[in-house]
Every structure is written in structure tokens, then in C-alpha cells.
PDB file of N, CA and C in Angstrom:
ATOM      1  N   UNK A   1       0.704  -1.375 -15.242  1.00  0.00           N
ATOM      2  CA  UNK A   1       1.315  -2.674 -15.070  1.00  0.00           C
ATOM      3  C   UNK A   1       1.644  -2.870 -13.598  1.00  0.00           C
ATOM      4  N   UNK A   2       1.439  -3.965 -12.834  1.00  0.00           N
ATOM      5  CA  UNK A   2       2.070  -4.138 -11.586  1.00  0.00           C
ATOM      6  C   UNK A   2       3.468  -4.961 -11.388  1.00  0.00           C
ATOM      7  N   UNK A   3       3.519  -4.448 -10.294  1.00  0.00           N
ATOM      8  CA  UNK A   3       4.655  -4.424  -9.705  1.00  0.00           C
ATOM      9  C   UNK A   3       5.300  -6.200  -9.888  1.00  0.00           C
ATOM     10  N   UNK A   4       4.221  -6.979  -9.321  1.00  0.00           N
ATOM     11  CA  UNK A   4       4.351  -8.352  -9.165  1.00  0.00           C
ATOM     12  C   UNK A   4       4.347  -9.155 -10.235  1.00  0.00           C
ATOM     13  N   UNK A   5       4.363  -8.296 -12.010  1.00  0.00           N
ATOM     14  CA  UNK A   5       3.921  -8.816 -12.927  1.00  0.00           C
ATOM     15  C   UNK A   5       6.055  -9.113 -13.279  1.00  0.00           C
ATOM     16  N   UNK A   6       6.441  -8.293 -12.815  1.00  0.00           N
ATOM     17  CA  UNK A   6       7.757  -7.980 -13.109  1.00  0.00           C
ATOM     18  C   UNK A   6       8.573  -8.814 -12.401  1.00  0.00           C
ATOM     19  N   UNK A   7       8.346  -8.507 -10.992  1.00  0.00           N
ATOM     20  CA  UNK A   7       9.185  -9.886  -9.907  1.00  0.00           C
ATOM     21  C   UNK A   7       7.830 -10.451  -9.375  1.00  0.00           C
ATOM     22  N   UNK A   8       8.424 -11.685  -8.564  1.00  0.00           N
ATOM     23  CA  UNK A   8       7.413 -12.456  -8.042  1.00  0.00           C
ATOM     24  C   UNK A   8       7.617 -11.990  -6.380  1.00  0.00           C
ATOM     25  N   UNK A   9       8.417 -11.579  -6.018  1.00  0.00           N
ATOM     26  CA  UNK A   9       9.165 -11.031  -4.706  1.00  0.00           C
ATOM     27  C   UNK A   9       9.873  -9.762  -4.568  1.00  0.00           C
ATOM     28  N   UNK A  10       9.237  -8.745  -4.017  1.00  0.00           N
ATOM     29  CA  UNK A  10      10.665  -7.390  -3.944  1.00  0.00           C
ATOM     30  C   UNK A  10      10.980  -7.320  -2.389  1.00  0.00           C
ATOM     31  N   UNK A  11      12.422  -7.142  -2.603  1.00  0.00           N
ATOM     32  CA  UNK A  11      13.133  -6.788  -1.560  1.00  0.00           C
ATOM     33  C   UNK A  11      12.435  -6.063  -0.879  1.00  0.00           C
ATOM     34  N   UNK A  12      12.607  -5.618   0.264  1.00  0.00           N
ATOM     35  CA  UNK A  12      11.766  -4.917   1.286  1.00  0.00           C
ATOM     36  C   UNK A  12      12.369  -3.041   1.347  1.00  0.00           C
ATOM     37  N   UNK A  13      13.560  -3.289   0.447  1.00  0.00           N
ATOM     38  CA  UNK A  13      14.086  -1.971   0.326  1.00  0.00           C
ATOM     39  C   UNK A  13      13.776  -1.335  -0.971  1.00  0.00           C
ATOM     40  N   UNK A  14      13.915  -2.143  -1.644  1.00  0.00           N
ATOM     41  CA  UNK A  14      13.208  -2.150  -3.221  1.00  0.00           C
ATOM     42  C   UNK A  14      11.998  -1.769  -3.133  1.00  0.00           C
ATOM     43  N   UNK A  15      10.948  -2.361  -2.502  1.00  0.00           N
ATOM     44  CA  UNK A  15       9.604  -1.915  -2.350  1.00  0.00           C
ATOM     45  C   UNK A  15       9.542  -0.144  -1.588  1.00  0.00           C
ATOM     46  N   UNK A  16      10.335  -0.173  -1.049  1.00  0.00           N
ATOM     47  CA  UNK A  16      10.138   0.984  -0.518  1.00  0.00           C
ATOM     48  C   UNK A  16      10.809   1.999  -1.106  1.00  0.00           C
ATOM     49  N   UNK A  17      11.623   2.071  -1.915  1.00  0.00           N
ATOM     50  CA  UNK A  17      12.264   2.653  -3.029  1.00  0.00           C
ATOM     51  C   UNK A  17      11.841   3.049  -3.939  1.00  0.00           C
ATOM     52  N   UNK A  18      10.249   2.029  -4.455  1.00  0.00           N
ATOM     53  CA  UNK A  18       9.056   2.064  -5.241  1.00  0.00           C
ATOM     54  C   UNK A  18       7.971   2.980  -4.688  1.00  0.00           C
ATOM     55  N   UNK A  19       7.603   2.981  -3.375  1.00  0.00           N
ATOM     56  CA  UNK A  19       7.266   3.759  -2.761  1.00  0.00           C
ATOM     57  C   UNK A  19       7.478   5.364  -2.652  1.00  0.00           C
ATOM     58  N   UNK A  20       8.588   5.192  -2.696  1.00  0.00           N
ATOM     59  CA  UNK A  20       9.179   6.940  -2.274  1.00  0.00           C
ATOM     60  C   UNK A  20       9.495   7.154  -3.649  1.00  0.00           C
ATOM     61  N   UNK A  21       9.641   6.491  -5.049  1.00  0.00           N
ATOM     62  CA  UNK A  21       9.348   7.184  -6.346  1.00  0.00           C
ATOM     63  C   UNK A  21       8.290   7.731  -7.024  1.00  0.00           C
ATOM     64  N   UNK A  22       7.295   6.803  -6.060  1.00  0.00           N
ATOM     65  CA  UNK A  22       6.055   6.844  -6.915  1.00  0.00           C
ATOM     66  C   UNK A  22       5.205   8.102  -6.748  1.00  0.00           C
ATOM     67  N   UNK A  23       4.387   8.654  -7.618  1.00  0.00           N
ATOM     68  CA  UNK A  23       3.300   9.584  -7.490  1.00  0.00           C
ATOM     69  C   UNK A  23       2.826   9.893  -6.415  1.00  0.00           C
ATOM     70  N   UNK A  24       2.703  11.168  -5.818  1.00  0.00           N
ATOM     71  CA  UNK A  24       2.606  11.247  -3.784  1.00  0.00           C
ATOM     72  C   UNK A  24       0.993  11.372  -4.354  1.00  0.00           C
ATOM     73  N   UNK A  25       0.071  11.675  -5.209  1.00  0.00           N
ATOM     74  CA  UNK A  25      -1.087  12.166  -5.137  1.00  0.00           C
ATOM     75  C   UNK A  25      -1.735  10.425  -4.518  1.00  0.00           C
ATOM     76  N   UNK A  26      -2.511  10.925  -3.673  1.00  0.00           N
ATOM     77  CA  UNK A  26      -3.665   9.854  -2.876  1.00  0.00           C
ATOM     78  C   UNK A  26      -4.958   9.951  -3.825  1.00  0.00           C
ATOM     79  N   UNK A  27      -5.708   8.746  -4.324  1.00  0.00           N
ATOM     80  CA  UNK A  27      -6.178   8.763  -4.991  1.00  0.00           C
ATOM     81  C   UNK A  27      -7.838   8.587  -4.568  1.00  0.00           C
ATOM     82  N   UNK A  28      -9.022   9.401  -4.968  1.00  0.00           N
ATOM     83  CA  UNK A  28      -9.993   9.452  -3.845  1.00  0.00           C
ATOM     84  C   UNK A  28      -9.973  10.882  -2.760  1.00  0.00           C
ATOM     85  N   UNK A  29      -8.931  10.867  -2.526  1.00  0.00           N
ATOM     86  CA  UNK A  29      -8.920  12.213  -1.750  1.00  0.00           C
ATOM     87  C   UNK A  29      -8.855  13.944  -1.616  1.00  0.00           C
ATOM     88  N   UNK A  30      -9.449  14.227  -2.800  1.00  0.00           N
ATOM     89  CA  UNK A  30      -9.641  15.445  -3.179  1.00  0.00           C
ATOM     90  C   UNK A  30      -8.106  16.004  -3.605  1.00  0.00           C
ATOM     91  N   UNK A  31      -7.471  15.368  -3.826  1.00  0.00           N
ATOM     92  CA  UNK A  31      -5.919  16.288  -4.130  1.00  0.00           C
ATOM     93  C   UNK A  31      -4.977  16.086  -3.395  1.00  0.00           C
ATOM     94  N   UNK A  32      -4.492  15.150  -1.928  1.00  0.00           N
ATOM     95  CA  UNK A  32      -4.223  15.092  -0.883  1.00  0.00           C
ATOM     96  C   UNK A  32      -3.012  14.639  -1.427  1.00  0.00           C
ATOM     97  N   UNK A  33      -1.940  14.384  -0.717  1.00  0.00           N
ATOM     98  CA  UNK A  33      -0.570  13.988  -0.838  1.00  0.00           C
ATOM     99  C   UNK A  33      -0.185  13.498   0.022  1.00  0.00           C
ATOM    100  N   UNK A  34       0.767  12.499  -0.397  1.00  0.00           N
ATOM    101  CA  UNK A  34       1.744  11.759   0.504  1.00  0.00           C
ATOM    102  C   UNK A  34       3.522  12.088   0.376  1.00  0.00           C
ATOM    103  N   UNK A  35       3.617  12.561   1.239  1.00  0.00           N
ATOM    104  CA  UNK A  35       5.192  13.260   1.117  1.00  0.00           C
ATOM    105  C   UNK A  35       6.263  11.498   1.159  1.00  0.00           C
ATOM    106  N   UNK A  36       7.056  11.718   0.785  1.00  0.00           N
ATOM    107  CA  UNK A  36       8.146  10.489   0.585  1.00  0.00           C
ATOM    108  C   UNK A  36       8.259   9.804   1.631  1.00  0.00           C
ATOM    109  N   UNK A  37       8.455  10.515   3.116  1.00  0.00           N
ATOM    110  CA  UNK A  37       8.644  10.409   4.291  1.00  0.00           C
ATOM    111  C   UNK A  37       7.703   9.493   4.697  1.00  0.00           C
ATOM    112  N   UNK A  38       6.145  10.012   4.567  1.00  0.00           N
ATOM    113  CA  UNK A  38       5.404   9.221   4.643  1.00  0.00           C
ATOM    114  C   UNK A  38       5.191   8.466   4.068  1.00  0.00           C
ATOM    115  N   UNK A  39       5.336   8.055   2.516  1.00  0.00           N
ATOM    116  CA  UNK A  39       5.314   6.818   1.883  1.00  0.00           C
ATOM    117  C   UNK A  39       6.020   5.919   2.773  1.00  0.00           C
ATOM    118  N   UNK A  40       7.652   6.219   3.136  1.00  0.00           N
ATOM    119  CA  UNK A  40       8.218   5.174   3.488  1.00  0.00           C
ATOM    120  C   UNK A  40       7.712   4.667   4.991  1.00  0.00           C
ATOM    121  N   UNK A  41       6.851   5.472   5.685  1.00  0.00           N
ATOM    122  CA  UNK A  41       6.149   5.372   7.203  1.00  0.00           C
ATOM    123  C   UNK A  41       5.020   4.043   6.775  1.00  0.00           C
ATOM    124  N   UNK A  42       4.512   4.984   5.536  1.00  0.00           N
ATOM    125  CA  UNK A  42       3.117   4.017   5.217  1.00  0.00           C
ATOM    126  C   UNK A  42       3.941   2.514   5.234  1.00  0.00           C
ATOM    127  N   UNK A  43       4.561   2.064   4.054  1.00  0.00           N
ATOM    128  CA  UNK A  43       5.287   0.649   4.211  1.00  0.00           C
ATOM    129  C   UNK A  43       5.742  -0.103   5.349  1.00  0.00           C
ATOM    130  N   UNK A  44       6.838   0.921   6.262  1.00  0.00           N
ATOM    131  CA  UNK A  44       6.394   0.207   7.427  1.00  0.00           C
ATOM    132  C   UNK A  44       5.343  -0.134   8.787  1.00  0.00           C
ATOM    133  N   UNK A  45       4.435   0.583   8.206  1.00  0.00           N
ATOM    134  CA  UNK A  45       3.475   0.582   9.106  1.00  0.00           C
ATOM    135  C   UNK A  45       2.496  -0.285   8.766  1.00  0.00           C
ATOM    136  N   UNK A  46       2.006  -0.622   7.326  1.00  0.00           N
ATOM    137  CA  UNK A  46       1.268  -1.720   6.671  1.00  0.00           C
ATOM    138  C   UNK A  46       1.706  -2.879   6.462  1.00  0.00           C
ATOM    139  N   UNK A  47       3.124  -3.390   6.291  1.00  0.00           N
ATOM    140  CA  UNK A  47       3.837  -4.500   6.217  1.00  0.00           C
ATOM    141  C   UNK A  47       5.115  -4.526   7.233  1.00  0.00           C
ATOM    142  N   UNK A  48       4.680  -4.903   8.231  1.00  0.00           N
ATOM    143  CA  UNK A  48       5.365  -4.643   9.624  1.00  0.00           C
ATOM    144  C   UNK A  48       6.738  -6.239   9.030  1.00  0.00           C
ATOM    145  N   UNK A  49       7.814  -5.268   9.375  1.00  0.00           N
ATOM    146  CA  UNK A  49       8.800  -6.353   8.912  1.00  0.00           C
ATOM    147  C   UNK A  49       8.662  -7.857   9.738  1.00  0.00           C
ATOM    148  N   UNK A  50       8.175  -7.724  11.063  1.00  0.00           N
ATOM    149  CA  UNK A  50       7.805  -9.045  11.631  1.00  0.00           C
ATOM    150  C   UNK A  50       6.968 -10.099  11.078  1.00  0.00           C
ATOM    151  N   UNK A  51       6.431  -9.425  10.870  1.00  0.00           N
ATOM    152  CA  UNK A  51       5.380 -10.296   9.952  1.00  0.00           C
ATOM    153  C   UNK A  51       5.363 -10.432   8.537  1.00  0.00           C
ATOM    154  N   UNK A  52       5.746  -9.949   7.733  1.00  0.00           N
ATOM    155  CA  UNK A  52       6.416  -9.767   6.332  1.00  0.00           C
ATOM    156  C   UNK A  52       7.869 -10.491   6.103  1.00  0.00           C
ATOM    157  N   UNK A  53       8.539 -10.357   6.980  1.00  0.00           N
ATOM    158  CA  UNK A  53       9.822 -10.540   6.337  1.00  0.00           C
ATOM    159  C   UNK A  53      10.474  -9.691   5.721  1.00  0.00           C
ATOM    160  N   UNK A  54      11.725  -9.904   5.159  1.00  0.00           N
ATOM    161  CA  UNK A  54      12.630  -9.180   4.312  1.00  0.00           C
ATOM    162  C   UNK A  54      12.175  -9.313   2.907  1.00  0.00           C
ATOM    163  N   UNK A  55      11.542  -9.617   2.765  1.00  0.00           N
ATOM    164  CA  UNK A  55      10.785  -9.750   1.165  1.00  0.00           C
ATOM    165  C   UNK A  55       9.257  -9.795   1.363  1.00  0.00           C
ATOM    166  N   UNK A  56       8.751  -8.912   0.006  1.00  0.00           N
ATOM    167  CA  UNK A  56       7.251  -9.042  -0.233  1.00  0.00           C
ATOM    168  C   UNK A  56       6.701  -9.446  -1.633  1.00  0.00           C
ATOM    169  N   UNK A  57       5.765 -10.723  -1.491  1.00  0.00           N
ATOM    170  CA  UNK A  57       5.457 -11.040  -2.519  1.00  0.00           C
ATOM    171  C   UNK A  57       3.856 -10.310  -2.930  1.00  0.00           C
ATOM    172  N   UNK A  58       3.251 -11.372  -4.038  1.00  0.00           N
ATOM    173  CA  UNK A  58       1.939 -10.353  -4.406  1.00  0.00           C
ATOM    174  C   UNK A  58       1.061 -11.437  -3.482  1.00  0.00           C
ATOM    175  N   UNK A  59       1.050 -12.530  -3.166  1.00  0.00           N
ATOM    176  CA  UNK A  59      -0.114 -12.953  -2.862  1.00  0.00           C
ATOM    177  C   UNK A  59      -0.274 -12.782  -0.877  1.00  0.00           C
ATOM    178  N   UNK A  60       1.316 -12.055  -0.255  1.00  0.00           N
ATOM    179  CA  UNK A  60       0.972 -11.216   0.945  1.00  0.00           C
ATOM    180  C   UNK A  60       0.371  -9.911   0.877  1.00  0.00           C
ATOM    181  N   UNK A  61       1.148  -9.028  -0.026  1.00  0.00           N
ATOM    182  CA  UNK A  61       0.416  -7.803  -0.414  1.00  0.00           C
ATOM    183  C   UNK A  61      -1.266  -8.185  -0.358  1.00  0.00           C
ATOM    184  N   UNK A  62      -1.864  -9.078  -1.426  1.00  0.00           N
ATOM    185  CA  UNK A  62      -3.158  -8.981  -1.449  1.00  0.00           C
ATOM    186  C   UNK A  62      -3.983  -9.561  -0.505  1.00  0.00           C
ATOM    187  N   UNK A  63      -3.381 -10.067   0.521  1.00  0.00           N
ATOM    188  CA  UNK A  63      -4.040 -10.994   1.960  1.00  0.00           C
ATOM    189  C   UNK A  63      -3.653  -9.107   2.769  1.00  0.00           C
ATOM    190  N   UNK A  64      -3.036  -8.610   2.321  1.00  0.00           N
ATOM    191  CA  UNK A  64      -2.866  -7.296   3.705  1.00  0.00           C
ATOM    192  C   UNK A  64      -3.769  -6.423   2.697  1.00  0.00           C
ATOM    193  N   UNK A  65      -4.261  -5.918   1.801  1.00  0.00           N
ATOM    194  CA  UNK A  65      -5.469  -5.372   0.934  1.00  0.00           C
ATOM    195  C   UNK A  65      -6.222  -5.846   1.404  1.00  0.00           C
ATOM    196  N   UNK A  66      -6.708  -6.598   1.742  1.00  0.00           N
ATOM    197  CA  UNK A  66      -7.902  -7.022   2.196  1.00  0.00           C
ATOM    198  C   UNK A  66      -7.947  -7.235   3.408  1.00  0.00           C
ATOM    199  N   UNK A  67      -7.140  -7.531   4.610  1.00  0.00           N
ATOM    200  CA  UNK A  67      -7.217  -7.057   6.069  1.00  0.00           C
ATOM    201  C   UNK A  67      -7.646  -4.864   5.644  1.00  0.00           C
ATOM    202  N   UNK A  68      -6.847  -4.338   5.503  1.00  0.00           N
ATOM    203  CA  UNK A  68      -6.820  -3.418   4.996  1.00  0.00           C
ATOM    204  C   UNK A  68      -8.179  -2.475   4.921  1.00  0.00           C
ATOM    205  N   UNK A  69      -9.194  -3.594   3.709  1.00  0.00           N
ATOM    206  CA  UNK A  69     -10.333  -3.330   3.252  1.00  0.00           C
ATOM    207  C   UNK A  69     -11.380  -3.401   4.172  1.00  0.00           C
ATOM    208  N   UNK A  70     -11.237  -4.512   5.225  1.00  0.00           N
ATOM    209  CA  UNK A  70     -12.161  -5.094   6.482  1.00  0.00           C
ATOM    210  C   UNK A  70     -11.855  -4.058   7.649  1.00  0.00           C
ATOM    211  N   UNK A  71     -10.565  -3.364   7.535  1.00  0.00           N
ATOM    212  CA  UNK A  71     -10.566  -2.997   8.768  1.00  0.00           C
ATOM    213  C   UNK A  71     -11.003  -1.387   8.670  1.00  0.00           C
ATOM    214  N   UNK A  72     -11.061  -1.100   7.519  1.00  0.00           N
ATOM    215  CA  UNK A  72     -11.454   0.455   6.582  1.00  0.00           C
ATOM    216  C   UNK A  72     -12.999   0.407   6.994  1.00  0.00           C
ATOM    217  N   UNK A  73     -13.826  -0.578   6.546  1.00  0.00           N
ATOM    218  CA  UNK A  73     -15.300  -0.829   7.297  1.00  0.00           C
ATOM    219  C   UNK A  73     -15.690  -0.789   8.169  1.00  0.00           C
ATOM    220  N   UNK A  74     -14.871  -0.775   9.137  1.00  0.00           N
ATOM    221  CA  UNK A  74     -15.289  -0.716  11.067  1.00  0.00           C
ATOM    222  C   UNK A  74     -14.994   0.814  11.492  1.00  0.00           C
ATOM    223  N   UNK A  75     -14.291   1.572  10.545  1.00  0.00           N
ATOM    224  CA  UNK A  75     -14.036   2.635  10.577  1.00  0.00           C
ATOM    225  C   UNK A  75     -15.252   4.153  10.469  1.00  0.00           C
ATOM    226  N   UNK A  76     -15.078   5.019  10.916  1.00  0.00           N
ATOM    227  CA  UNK A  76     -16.006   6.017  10.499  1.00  0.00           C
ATOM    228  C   UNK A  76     -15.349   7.506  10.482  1.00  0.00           C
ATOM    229  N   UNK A  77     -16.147   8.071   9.561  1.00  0.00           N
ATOM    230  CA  UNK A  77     -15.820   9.689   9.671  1.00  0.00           C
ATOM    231  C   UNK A  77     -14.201   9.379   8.593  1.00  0.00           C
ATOM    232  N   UNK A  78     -13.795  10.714   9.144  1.00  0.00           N
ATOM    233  CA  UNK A  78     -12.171  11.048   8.660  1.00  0.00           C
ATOM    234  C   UNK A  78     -11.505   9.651   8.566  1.00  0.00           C
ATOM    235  N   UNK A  79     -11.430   9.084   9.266  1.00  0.00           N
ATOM    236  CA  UNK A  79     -10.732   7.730   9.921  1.00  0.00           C
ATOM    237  C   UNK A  79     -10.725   6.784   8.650  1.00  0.00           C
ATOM    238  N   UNK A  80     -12.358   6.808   8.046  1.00  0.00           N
ATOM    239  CA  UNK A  80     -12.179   5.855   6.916  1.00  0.00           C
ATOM    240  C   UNK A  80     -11.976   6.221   5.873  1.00  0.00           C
ATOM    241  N   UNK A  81     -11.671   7.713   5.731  1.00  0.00           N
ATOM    242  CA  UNK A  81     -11.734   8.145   4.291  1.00  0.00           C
ATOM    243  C   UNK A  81     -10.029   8.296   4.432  1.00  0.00           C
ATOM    244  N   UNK A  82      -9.289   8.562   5.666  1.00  0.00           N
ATOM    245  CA  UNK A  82      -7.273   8.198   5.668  1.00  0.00           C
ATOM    246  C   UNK A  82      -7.644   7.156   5.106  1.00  0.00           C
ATOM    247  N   UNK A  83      -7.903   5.897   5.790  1.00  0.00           N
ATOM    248  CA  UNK A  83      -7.877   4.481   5.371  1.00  0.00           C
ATOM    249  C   UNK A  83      -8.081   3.939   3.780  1.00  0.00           C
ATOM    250  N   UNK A  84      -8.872   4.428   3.507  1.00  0.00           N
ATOM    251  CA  UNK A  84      -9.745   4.029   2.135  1.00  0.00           C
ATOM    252  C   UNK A  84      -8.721   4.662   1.238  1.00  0.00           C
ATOM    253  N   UNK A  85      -8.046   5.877   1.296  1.00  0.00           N
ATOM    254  CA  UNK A  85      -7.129   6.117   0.800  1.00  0.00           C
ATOM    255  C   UNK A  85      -5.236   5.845   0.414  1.00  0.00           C
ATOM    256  N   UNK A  86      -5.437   5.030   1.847  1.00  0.00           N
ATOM    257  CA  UNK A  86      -4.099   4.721   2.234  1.00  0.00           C
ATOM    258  C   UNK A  86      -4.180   3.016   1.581  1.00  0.00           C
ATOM    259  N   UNK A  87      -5.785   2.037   1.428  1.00  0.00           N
ATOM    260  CA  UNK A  87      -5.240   0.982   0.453  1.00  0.00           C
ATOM    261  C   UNK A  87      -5.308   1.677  -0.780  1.00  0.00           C
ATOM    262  N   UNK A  88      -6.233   2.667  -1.417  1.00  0.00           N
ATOM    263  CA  UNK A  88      -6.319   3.124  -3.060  1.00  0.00           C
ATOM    264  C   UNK A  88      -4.917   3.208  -3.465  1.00  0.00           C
ATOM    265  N   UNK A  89      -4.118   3.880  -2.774  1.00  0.00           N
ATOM    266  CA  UNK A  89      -2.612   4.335  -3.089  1.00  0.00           C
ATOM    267  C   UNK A  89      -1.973   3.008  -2.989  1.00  0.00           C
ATOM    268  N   UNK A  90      -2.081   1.895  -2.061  1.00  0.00           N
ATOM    269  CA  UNK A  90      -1.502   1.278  -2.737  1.00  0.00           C
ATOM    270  C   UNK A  90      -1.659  -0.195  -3.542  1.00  0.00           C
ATOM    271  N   UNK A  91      -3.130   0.181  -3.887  1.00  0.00           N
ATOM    272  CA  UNK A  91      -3.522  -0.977  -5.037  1.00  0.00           C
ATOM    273  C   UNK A  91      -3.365  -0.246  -6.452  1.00  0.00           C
ATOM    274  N   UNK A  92      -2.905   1.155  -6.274  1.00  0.00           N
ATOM    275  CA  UNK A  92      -2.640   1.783  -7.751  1.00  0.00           C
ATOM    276  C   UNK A  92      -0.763   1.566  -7.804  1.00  0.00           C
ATOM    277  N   UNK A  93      -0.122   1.776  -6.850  1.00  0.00           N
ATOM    278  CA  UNK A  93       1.313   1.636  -6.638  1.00  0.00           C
ATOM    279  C   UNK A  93       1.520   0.329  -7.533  1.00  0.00           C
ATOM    280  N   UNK A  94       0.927  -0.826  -6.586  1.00  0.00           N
ATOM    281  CA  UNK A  94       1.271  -2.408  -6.629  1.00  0.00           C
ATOM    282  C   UNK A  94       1.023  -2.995  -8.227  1.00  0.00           C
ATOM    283  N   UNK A  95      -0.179  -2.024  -8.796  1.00  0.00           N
ATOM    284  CA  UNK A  95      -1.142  -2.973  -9.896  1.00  0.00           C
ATOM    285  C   UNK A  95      -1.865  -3.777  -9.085  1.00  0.00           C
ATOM    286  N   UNK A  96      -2.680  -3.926  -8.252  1.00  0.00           N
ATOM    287  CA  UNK A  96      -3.364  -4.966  -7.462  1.00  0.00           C
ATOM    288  C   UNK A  96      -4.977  -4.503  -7.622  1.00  0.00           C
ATOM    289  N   UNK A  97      -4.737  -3.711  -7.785  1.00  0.00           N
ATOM    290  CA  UNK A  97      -6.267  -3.335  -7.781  1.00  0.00           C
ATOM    291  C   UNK A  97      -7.342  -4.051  -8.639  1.00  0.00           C
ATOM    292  N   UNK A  98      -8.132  -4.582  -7.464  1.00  0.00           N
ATOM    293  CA  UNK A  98      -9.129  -5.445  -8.441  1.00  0.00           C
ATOM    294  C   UNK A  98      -8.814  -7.113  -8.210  1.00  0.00           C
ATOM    295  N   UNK A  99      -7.711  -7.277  -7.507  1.00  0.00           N
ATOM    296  CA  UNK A  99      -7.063  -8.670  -7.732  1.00  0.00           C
ATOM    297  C   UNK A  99      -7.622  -9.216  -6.956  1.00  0.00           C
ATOM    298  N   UNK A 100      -8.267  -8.543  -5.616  1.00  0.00           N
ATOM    299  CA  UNK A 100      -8.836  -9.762  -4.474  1.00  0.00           C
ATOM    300  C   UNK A 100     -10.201  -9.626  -4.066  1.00  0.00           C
TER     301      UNK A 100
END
């Protein structure tokens, strides 16, 4: 079930709260993990509060999945397989997967 099916908007602390509960396994990546620390790095580093705001809805989430997805393609080697992993984790987090 996703996230956005529940609220239409999560707090920006809330989301990241969701983050650092959720399953550290990276999905795609042979077994790899994301420690809490870094979950909460990943969030601010993918939804930069400037540009986000204090709240995140689903139809920003899925406009940054898909910057995300475009910018994973220009990528090569190691570089795209972090990347490719870092949206999988969180179109399985969100429920988004598949949405855009």
C-alpha cells in the first residue's frame, strides 16, 4: 500500500520517520543496505527542503522519480547501479512504483 494512499501530504518529519522505519534492504542490489542515518541523508538529499517545502505530497514525489529516473540514464558504471537503487528504495517505501 502507499504512503500517499493514506495522506495526501506528509510532514517532512513524518516522511522521514517513514524513512528511518522502513526496511534498510536496497532493492536490486545484491543484499546492500541502507543504515537509518543514511535513509534520513537520502531524504534530504532527494527532496531538498528548498524546493520541497515543509510538506511532501505524491504528485512531487513522482515529478522527483522521474528527474531521478533521467538522471540514473546519463549515469554509468557503479554510479548508476547507487542511483537505480536509491529510486527502487524509494518507489517501494512510497508505493509509487509504476505510477509515472
Amino acid at each position: 500500500m502507499g504512503i500517499f494512499k493514506e495522506k495526501r501530504e506528509w510532514r517532512r518529519s513524518d516522511f522521514r520517520k517513514l524513512l528511518r522505519e522502513a526496511p534498510s534492504r536496497i532493492p536490486g542490489t545484491g543484499g546492500k543496505h541502507y543504515s537509518s542515518k543514511e535513509r534520513e541523508k537520502l531524504e534530504r538529499e532527494v527532496f531538498p527542503e528548498r524546493r520541497f517545502g515543509s510538506k511532501l505530497s505524491g504528485p512531487e514525489v513522482i515529478t522527483k522519480l522521474r528527474e531521478l529516473r533521467r538522471e540514473e540514464q546519463k549515469k554509468t558504471g557503479n554510479e548508476k547501479i547507487e542511483a537505480k537503487g536509491m529510486r527502487k528504495y524509494l518507489e517501494e517505501q512510497t508505493g509509487l512504483k509504476g505510477k509515472y
